[in-house]
C-alpha atoms as a PDB file:
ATOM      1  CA  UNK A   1     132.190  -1.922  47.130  1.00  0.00           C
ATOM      2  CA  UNK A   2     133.335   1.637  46.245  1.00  0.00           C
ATOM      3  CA  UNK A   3     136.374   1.421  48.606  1.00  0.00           C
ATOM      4  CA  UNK A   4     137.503  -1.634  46.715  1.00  0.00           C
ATOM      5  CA  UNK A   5     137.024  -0.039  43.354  1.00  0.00           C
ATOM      6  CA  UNK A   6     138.870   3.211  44.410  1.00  0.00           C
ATOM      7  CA  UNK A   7     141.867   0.624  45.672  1.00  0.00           C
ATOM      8  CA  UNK A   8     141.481  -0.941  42.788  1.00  0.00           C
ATOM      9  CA  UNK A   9     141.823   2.029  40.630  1.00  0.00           C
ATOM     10  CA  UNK A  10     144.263   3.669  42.507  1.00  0.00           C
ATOM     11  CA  UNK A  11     146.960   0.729  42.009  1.00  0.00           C
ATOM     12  CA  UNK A  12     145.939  -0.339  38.197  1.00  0.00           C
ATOM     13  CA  UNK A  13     146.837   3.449  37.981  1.00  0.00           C
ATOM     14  CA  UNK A  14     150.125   3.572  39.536  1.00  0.00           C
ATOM     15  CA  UNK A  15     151.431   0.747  37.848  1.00  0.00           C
ATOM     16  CA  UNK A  16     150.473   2.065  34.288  1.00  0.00           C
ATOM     17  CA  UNK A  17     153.401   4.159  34.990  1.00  0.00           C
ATOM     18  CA  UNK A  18     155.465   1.456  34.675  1.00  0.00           C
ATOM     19  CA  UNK A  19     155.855   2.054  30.703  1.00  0.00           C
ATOM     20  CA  UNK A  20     159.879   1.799  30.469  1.00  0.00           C
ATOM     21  CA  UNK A  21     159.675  -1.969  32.182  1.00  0.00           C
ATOM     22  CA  UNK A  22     156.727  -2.837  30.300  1.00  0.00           C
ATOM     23  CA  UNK A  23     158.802  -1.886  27.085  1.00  0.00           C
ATOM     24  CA  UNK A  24     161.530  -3.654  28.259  1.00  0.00           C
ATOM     25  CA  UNK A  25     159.248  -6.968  28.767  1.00  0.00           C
ATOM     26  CA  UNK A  26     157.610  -6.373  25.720  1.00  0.00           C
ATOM     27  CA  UNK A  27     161.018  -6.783  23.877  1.00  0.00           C
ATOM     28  CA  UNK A  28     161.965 -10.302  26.171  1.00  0.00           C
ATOM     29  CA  UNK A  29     158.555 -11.800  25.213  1.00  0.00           C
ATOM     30  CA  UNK A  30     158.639 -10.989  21.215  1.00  0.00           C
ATOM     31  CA  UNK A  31     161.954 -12.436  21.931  1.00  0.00           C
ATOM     32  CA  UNK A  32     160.955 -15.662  23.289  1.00  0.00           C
ATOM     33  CA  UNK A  33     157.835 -15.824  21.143  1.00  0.00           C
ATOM     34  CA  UNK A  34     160.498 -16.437  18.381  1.00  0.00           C
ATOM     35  CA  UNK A  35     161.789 -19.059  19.787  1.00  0.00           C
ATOM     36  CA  UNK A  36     158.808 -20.950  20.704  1.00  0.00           C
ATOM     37  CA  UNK A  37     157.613 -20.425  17.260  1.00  0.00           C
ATOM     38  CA  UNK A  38     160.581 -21.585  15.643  1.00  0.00           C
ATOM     39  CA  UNK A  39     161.384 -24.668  17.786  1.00  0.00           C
ATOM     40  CA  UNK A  40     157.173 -25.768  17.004  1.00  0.00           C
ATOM     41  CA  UNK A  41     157.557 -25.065  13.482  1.00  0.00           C
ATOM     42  CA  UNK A  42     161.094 -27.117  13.674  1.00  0.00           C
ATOM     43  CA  UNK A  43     158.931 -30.209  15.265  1.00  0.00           C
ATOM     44  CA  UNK A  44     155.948 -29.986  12.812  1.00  0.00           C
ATOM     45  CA  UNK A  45     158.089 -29.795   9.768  1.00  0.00           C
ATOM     46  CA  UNK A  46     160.473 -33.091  11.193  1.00  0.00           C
ATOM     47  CA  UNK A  47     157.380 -35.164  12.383  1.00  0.00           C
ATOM     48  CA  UNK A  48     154.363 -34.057  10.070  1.00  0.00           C
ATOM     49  CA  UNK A  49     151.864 -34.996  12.769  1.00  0.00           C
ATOM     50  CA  UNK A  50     148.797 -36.301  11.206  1.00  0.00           C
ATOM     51  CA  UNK A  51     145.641 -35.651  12.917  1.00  0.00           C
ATOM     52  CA  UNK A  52     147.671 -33.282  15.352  1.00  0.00           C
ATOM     53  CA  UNK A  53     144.723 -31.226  17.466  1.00  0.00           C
ATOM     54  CA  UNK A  54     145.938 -28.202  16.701  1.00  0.00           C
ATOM     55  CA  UNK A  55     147.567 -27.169  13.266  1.00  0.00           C
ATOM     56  CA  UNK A  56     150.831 -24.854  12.958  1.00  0.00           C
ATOM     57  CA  UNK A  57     148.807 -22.337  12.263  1.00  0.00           C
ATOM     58  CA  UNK A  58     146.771 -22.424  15.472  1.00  0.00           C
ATOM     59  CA  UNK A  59     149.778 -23.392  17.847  1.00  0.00           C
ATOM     60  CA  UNK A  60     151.387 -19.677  16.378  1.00  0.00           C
ATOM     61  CA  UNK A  61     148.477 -17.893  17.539  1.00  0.00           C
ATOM     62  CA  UNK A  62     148.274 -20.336  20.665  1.00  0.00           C
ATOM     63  CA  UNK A  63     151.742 -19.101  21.314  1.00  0.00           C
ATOM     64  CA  UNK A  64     151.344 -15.082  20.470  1.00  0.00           C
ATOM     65  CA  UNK A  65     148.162 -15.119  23.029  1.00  0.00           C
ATOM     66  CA  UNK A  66     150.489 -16.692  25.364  1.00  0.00           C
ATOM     67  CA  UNK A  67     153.242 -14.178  24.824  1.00  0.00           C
ATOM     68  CA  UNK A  68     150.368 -11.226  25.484  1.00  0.00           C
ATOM     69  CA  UNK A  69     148.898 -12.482  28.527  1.00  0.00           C
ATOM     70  CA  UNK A  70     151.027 -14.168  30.296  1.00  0.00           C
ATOM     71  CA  UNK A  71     151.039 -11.412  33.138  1.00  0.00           C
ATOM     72  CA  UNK A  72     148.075 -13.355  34.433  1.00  0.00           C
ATOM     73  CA  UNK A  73     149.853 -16.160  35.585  1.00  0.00           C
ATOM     74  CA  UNK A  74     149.584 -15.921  39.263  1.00  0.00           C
ATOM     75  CA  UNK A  75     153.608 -15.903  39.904  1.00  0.00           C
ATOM     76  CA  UNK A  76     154.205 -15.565  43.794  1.00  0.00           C
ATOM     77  CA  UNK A  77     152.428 -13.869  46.779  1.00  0.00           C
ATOM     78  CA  UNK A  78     151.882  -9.789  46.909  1.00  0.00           C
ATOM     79  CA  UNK A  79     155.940  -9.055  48.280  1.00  0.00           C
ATOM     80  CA  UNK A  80     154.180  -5.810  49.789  1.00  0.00           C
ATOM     81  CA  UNK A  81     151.847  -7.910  51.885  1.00  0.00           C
ATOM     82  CA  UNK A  82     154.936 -10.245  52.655  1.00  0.00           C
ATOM     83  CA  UNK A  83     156.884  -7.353  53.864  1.00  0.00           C
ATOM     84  CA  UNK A  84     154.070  -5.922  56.005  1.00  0.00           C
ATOM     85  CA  UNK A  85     153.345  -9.619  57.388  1.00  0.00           C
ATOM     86  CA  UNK A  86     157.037  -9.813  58.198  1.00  0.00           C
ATOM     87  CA  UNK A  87     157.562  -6.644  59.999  1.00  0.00           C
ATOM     88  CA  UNK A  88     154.132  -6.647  61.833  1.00  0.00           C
ATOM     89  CA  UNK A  89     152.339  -3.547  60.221  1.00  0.00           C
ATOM     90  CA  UNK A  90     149.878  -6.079  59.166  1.00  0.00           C
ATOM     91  CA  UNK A  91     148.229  -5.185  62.118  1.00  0.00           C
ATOM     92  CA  UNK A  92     147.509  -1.339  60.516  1.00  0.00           C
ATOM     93  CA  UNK A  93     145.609  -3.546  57.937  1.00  0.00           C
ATOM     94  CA  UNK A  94     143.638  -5.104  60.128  1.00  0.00           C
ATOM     95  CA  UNK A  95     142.427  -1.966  62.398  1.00  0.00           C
ATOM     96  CA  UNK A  96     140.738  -0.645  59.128  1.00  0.00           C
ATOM     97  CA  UNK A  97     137.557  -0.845  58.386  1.00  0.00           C
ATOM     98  CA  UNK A  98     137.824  -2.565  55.786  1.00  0.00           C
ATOM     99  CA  UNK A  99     137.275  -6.404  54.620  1.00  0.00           C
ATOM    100  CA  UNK A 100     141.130  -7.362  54.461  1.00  0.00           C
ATOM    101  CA  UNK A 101     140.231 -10.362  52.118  1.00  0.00           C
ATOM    102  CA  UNK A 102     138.382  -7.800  49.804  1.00  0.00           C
ATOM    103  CA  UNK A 103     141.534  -5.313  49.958  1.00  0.00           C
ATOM    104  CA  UNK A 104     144.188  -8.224  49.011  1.00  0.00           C
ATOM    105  CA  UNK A 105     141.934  -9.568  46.530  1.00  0.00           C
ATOM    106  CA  UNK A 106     141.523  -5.820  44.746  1.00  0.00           C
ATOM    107  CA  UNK A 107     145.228  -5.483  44.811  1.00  0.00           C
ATOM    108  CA  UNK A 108     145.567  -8.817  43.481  1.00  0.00           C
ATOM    109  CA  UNK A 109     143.559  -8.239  40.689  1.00  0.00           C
ATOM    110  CA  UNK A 110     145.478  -4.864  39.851  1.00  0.00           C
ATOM    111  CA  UNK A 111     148.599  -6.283  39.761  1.00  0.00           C
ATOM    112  CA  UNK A 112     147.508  -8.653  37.442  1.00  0.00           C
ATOM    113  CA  UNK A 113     145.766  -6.474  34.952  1.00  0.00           C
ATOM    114  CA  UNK A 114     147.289  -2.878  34.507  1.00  0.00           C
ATOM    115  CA  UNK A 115     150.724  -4.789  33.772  1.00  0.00           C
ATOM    116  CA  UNK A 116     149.211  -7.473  31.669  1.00  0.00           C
ATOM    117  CA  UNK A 117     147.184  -4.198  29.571  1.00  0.00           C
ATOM    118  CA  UNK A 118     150.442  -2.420  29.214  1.00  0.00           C
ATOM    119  CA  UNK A 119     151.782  -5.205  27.452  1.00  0.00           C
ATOM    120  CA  UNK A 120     149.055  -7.358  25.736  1.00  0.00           C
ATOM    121  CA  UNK A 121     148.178  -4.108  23.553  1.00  0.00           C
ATOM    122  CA  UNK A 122     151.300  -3.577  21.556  1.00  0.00           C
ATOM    123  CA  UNK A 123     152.033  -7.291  21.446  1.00  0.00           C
ATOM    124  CA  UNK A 124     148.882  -7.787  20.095  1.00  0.00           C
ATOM    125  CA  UNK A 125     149.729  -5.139  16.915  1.00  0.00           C
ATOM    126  CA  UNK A 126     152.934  -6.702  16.255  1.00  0.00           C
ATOM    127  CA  UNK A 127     151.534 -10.408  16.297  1.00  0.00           C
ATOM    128  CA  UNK A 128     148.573  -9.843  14.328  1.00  0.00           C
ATOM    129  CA  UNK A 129     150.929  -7.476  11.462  1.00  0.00           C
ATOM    130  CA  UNK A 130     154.164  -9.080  11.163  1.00  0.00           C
ATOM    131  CA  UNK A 131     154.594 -12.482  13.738  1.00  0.00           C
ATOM    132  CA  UNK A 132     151.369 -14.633  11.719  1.00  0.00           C
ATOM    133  CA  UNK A 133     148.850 -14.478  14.756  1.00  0.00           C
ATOM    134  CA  UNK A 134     145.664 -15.449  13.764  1.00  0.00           C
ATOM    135  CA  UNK A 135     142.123 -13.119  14.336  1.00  0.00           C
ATOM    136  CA  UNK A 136     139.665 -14.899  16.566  1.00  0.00           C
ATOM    137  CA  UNK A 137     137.205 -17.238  14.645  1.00  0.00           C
ATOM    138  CA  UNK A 138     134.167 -14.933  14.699  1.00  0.00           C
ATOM    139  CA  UNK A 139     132.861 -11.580  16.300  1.00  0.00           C
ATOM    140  CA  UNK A 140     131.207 -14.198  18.835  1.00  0.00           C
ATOM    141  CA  UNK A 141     134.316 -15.518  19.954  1.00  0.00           C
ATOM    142  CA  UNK A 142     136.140 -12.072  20.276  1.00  0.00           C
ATOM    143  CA  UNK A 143     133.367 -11.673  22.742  1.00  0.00           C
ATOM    144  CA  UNK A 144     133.717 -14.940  24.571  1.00  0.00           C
ATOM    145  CA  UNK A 145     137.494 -15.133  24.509  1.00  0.00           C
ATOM    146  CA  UNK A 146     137.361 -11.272  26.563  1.00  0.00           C
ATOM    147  CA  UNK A 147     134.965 -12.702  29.066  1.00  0.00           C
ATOM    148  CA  UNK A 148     137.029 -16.190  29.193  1.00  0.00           C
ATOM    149  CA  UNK A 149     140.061 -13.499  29.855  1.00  0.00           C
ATOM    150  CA  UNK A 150     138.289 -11.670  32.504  1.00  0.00           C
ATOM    151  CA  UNK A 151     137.433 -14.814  34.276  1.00  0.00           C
ATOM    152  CA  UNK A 152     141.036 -15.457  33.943  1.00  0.00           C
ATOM    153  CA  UNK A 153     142.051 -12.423  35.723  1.00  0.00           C
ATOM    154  CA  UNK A 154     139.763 -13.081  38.620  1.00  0.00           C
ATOM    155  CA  UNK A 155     140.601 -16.679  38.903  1.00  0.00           C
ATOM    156  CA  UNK A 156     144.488 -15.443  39.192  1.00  0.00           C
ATOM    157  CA  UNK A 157     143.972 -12.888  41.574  1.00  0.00           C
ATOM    158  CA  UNK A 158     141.871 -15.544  43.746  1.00  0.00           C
ATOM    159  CA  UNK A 159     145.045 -17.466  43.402  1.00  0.00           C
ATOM    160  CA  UNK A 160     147.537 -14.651  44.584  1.00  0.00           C
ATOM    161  CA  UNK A 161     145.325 -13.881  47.552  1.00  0.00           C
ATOM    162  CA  UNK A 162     145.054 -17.058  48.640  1.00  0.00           C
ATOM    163  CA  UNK A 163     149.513 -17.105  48.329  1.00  0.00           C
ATOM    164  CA  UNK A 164     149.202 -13.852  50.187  1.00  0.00           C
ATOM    165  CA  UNK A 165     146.791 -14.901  52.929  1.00  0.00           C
ATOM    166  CA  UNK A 166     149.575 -18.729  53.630  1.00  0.00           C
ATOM    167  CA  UNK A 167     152.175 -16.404  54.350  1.00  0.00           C
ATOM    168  CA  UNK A 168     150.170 -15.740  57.765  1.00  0.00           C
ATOM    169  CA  UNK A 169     151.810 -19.507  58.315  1.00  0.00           C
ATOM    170  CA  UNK A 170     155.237 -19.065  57.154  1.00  0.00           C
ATOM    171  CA  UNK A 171     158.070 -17.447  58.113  1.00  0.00           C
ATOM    172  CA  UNK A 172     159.357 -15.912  54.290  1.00  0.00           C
ATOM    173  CA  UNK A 173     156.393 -17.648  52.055  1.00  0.00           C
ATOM    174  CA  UNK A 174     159.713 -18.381  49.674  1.00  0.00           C
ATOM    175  CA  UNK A 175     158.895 -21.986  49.276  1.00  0.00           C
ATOM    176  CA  UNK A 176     155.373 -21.414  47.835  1.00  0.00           C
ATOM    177  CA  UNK A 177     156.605 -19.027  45.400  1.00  0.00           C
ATOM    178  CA  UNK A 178     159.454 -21.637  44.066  1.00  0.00           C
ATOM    179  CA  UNK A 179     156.148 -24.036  43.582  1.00  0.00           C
ATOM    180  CA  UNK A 180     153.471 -21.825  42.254  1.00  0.00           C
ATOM    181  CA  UNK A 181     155.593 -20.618  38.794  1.00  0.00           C
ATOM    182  CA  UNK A 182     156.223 -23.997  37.243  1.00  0.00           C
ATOM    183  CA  UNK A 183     152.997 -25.699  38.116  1.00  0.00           C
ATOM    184  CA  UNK A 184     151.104 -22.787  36.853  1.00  0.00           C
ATOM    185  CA  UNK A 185     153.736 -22.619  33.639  1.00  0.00           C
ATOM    186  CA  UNK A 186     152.911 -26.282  32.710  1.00  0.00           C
ATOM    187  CA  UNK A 187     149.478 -26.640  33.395  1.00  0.00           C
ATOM    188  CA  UNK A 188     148.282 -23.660  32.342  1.00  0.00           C
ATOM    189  CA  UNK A 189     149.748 -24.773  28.479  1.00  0.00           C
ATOM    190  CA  UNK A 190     152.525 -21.821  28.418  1.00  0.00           C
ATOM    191  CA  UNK A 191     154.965 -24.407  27.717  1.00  0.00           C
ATOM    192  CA  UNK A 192     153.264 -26.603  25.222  1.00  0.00           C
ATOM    193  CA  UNK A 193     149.487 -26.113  24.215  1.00  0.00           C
ATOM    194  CA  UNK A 194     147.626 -28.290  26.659  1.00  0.00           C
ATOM    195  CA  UNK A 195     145.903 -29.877  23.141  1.00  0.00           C
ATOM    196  CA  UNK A 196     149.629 -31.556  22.297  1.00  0.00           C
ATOM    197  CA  UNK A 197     150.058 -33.237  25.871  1.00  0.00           C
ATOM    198  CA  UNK A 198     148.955 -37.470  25.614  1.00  0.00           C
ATOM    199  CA  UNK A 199     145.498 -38.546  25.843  1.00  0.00           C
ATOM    200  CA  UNK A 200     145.919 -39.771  29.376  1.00  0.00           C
ATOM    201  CA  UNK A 201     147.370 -36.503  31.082  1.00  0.00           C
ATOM    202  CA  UNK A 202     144.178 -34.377  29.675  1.00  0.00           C
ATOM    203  CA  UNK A 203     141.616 -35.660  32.401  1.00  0.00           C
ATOM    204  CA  UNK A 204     144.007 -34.414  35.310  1.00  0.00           C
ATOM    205  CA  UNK A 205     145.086 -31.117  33.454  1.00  0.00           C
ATOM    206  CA  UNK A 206     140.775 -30.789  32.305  1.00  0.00           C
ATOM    207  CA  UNK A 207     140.383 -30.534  36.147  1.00  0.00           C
ATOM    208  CA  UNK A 208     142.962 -28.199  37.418  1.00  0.00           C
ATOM    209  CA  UNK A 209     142.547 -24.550  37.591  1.00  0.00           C
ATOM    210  CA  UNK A 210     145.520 -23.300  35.865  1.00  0.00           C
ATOM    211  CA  UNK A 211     144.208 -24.495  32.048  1.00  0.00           C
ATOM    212  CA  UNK A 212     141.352 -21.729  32.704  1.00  0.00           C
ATOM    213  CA  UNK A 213     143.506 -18.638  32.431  1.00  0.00           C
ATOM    214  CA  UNK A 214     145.625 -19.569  29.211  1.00  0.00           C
ATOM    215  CA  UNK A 215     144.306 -22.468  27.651  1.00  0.00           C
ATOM    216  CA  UNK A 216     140.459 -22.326  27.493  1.00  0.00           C
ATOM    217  CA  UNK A 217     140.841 -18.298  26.382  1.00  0.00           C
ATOM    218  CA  UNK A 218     143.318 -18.983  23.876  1.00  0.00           C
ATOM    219  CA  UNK A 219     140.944 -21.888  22.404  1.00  0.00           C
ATOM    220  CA  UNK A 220     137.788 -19.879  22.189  1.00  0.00           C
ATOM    221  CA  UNK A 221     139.961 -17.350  20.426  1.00  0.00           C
ATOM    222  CA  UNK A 222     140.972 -20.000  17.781  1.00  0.00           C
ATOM    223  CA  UNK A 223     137.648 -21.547  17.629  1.00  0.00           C
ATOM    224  CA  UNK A 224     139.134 -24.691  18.864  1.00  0.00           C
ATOM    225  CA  UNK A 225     136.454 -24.219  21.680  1.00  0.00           C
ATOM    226  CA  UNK A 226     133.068 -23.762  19.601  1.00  0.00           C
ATOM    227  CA  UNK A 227     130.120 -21.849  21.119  1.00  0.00           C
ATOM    228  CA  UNK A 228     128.508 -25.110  22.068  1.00  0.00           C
ATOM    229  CA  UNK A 229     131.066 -25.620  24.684  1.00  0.00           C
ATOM    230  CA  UNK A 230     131.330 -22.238  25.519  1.00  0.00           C
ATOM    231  CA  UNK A 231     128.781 -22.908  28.636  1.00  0.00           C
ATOM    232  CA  UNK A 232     130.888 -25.312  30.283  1.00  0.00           C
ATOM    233  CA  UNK A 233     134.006 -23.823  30.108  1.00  0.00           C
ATOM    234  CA  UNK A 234     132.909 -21.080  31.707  1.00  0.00           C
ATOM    235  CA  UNK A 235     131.099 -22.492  34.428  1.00  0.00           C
ATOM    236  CA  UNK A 236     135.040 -24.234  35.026  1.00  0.00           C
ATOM    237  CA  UNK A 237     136.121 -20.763  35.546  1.00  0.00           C
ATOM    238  CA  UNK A 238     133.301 -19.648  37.699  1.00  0.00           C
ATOM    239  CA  UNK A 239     133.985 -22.721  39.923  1.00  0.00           C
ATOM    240  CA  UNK A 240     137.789 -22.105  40.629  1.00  0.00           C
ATOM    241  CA  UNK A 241     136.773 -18.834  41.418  1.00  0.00           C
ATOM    242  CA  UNK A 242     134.436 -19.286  43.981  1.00  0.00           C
ATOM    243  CA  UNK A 243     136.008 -22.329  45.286  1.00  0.00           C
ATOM    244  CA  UNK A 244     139.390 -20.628  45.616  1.00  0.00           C
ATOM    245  CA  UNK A 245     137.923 -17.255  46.940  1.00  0.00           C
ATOM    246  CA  UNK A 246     136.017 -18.906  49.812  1.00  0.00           C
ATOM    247  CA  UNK A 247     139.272 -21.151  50.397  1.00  0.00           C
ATOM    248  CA  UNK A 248     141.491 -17.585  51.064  1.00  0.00           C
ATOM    249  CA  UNK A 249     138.107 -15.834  52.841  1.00  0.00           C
ATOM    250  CA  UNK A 250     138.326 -18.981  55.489  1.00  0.00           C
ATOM    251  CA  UNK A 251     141.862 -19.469  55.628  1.00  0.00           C
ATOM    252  CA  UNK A 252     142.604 -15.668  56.050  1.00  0.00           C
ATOM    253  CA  UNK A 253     139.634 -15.625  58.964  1.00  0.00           C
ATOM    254  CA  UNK A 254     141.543 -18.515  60.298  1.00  0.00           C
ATOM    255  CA  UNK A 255     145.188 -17.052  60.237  1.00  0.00           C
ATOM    256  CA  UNK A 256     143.848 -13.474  61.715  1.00  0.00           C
ATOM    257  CA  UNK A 257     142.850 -15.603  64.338  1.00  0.00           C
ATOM    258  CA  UNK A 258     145.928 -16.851  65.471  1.00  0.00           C
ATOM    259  CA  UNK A 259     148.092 -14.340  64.315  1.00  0.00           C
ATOM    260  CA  UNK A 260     150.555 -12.841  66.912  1.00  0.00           C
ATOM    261  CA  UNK A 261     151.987  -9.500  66.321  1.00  0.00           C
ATOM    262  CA  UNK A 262     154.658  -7.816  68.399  1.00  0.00           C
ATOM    263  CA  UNK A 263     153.522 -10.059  71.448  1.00  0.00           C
ATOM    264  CA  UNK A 264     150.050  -8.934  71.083  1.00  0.00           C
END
């Protein structure tokens, strides 16, 4: 496990140095934030939902935790581990002695975080002082909604792996990246809070993955998920992770299997 924490130290490092296009991002999602905001606040004010699940008070701080950690999203495949797929030096990954699905995963999990960390902090001062974000419910949730976000992280980077580990199959791995973003945008309630989508989509959303790494965080923030459900959202989390780890460990044990490099 030390090799995989140095790896993983070693990148969350390098791309902390990243501050001028974290800056720049940082303006593009206050930005946006705005706009969400407004265009909810336009639709509450027009329609006066009654019994709406969340108030306009909520769906602002829904929005602002969206705004701060939406890094996490798992966006496309590693373009490094594309490149090295493409060319062949793959095959330097695979004479280390290393676990290769252990390697990905730690650079996975970098890439999601230091970026994410970079960004979440400031946006977090600005939303909280001047935007209307909300402060979690209680000291308990601040403590749940970190672990909800760690499991987040790890459920993401399980996700990116497993994107990393298909291109093995693919020629470019283009066409899984042009399906990943929106499903995970959607269903993950960065467009609309999954509480606002109809009573008959929420079984199918409840069951996917993506609703763990926005949604259920952003709800035990609010409160919206009280401590008595705490247990089983969790448990979601831990589920997607192992299922979706074991699914990359077997597919990538698979694909080393057949994979052909410079006629080798």
């Amino acid at each position: 496990m030390r090799a995989y924490r140095a790896i993983f130290s070693a990148r969350f490092r390098m791309l902390l140095q990243y501050r001028a296009a974290a800056l720049a991002g940082l303006g593009t999602q206050v930005f946006w934030g705005w706009i969400r905001v407004m265009i909810f606040g336009a639709f509450y004010e027009a329609v006066r939902p009654g019994g709406a699940p969340l108030d306009m008070a909520q769906v602002v701080t829904y929005v602002w935790l969206g705004q701060a950690t939406f890094r996490l999203l798992p966006f496309r495949a590693d373009p490094e581990i594309a490149a090295t797929v493409r060319s062949g030096s793959v095959a330097y990954e695979l004479a280390r002695p290393l676990q290769l699905y252990s390697l990905w995963y730690a650079r996975a999990l970098a890439d999601m975080t230091a970026p994410t960390l970079l960004r979440a902090v400031p946006m977090f001062v600005l939303a909280l002082l001047f935007f209307g974000m909300g402060l979690p419910a209680s000291p308990a949730a601040t403590v749940a909604w970190a672990a909800a976000t760690a499991n987040a992280a790890l459920l993401s980077a399980a996700i990116v792996t497993l994107l990393s580990i298909s291109l093995l199959w693919t020629v470019s791995g283009e066409g899984v990246s042009q399906v990943l973003p929106p499903l995970a945008w959607v269903f993950s309630g960065m467009v609309l809070p999954l509480p606002l989508f109809p009573g008959w989509a929420q079984g199918a959303i409840g069951l996917l993955p993506f609703r763990d790494m926005m949604d259920v965080p952003f709800r035990i923030y609010m409160g919206d998920i009280g401590p008595t459900a705490w247990p089983a959202a969790f448990a979601h989390q831990v589920v997607w992770i192992v299922l979706l780890g074991g699914a990359g460990w077997l597919a990538l044990r698979r694909g080393v299997r057949r994979l052909v490099v410079q006629g080798g």
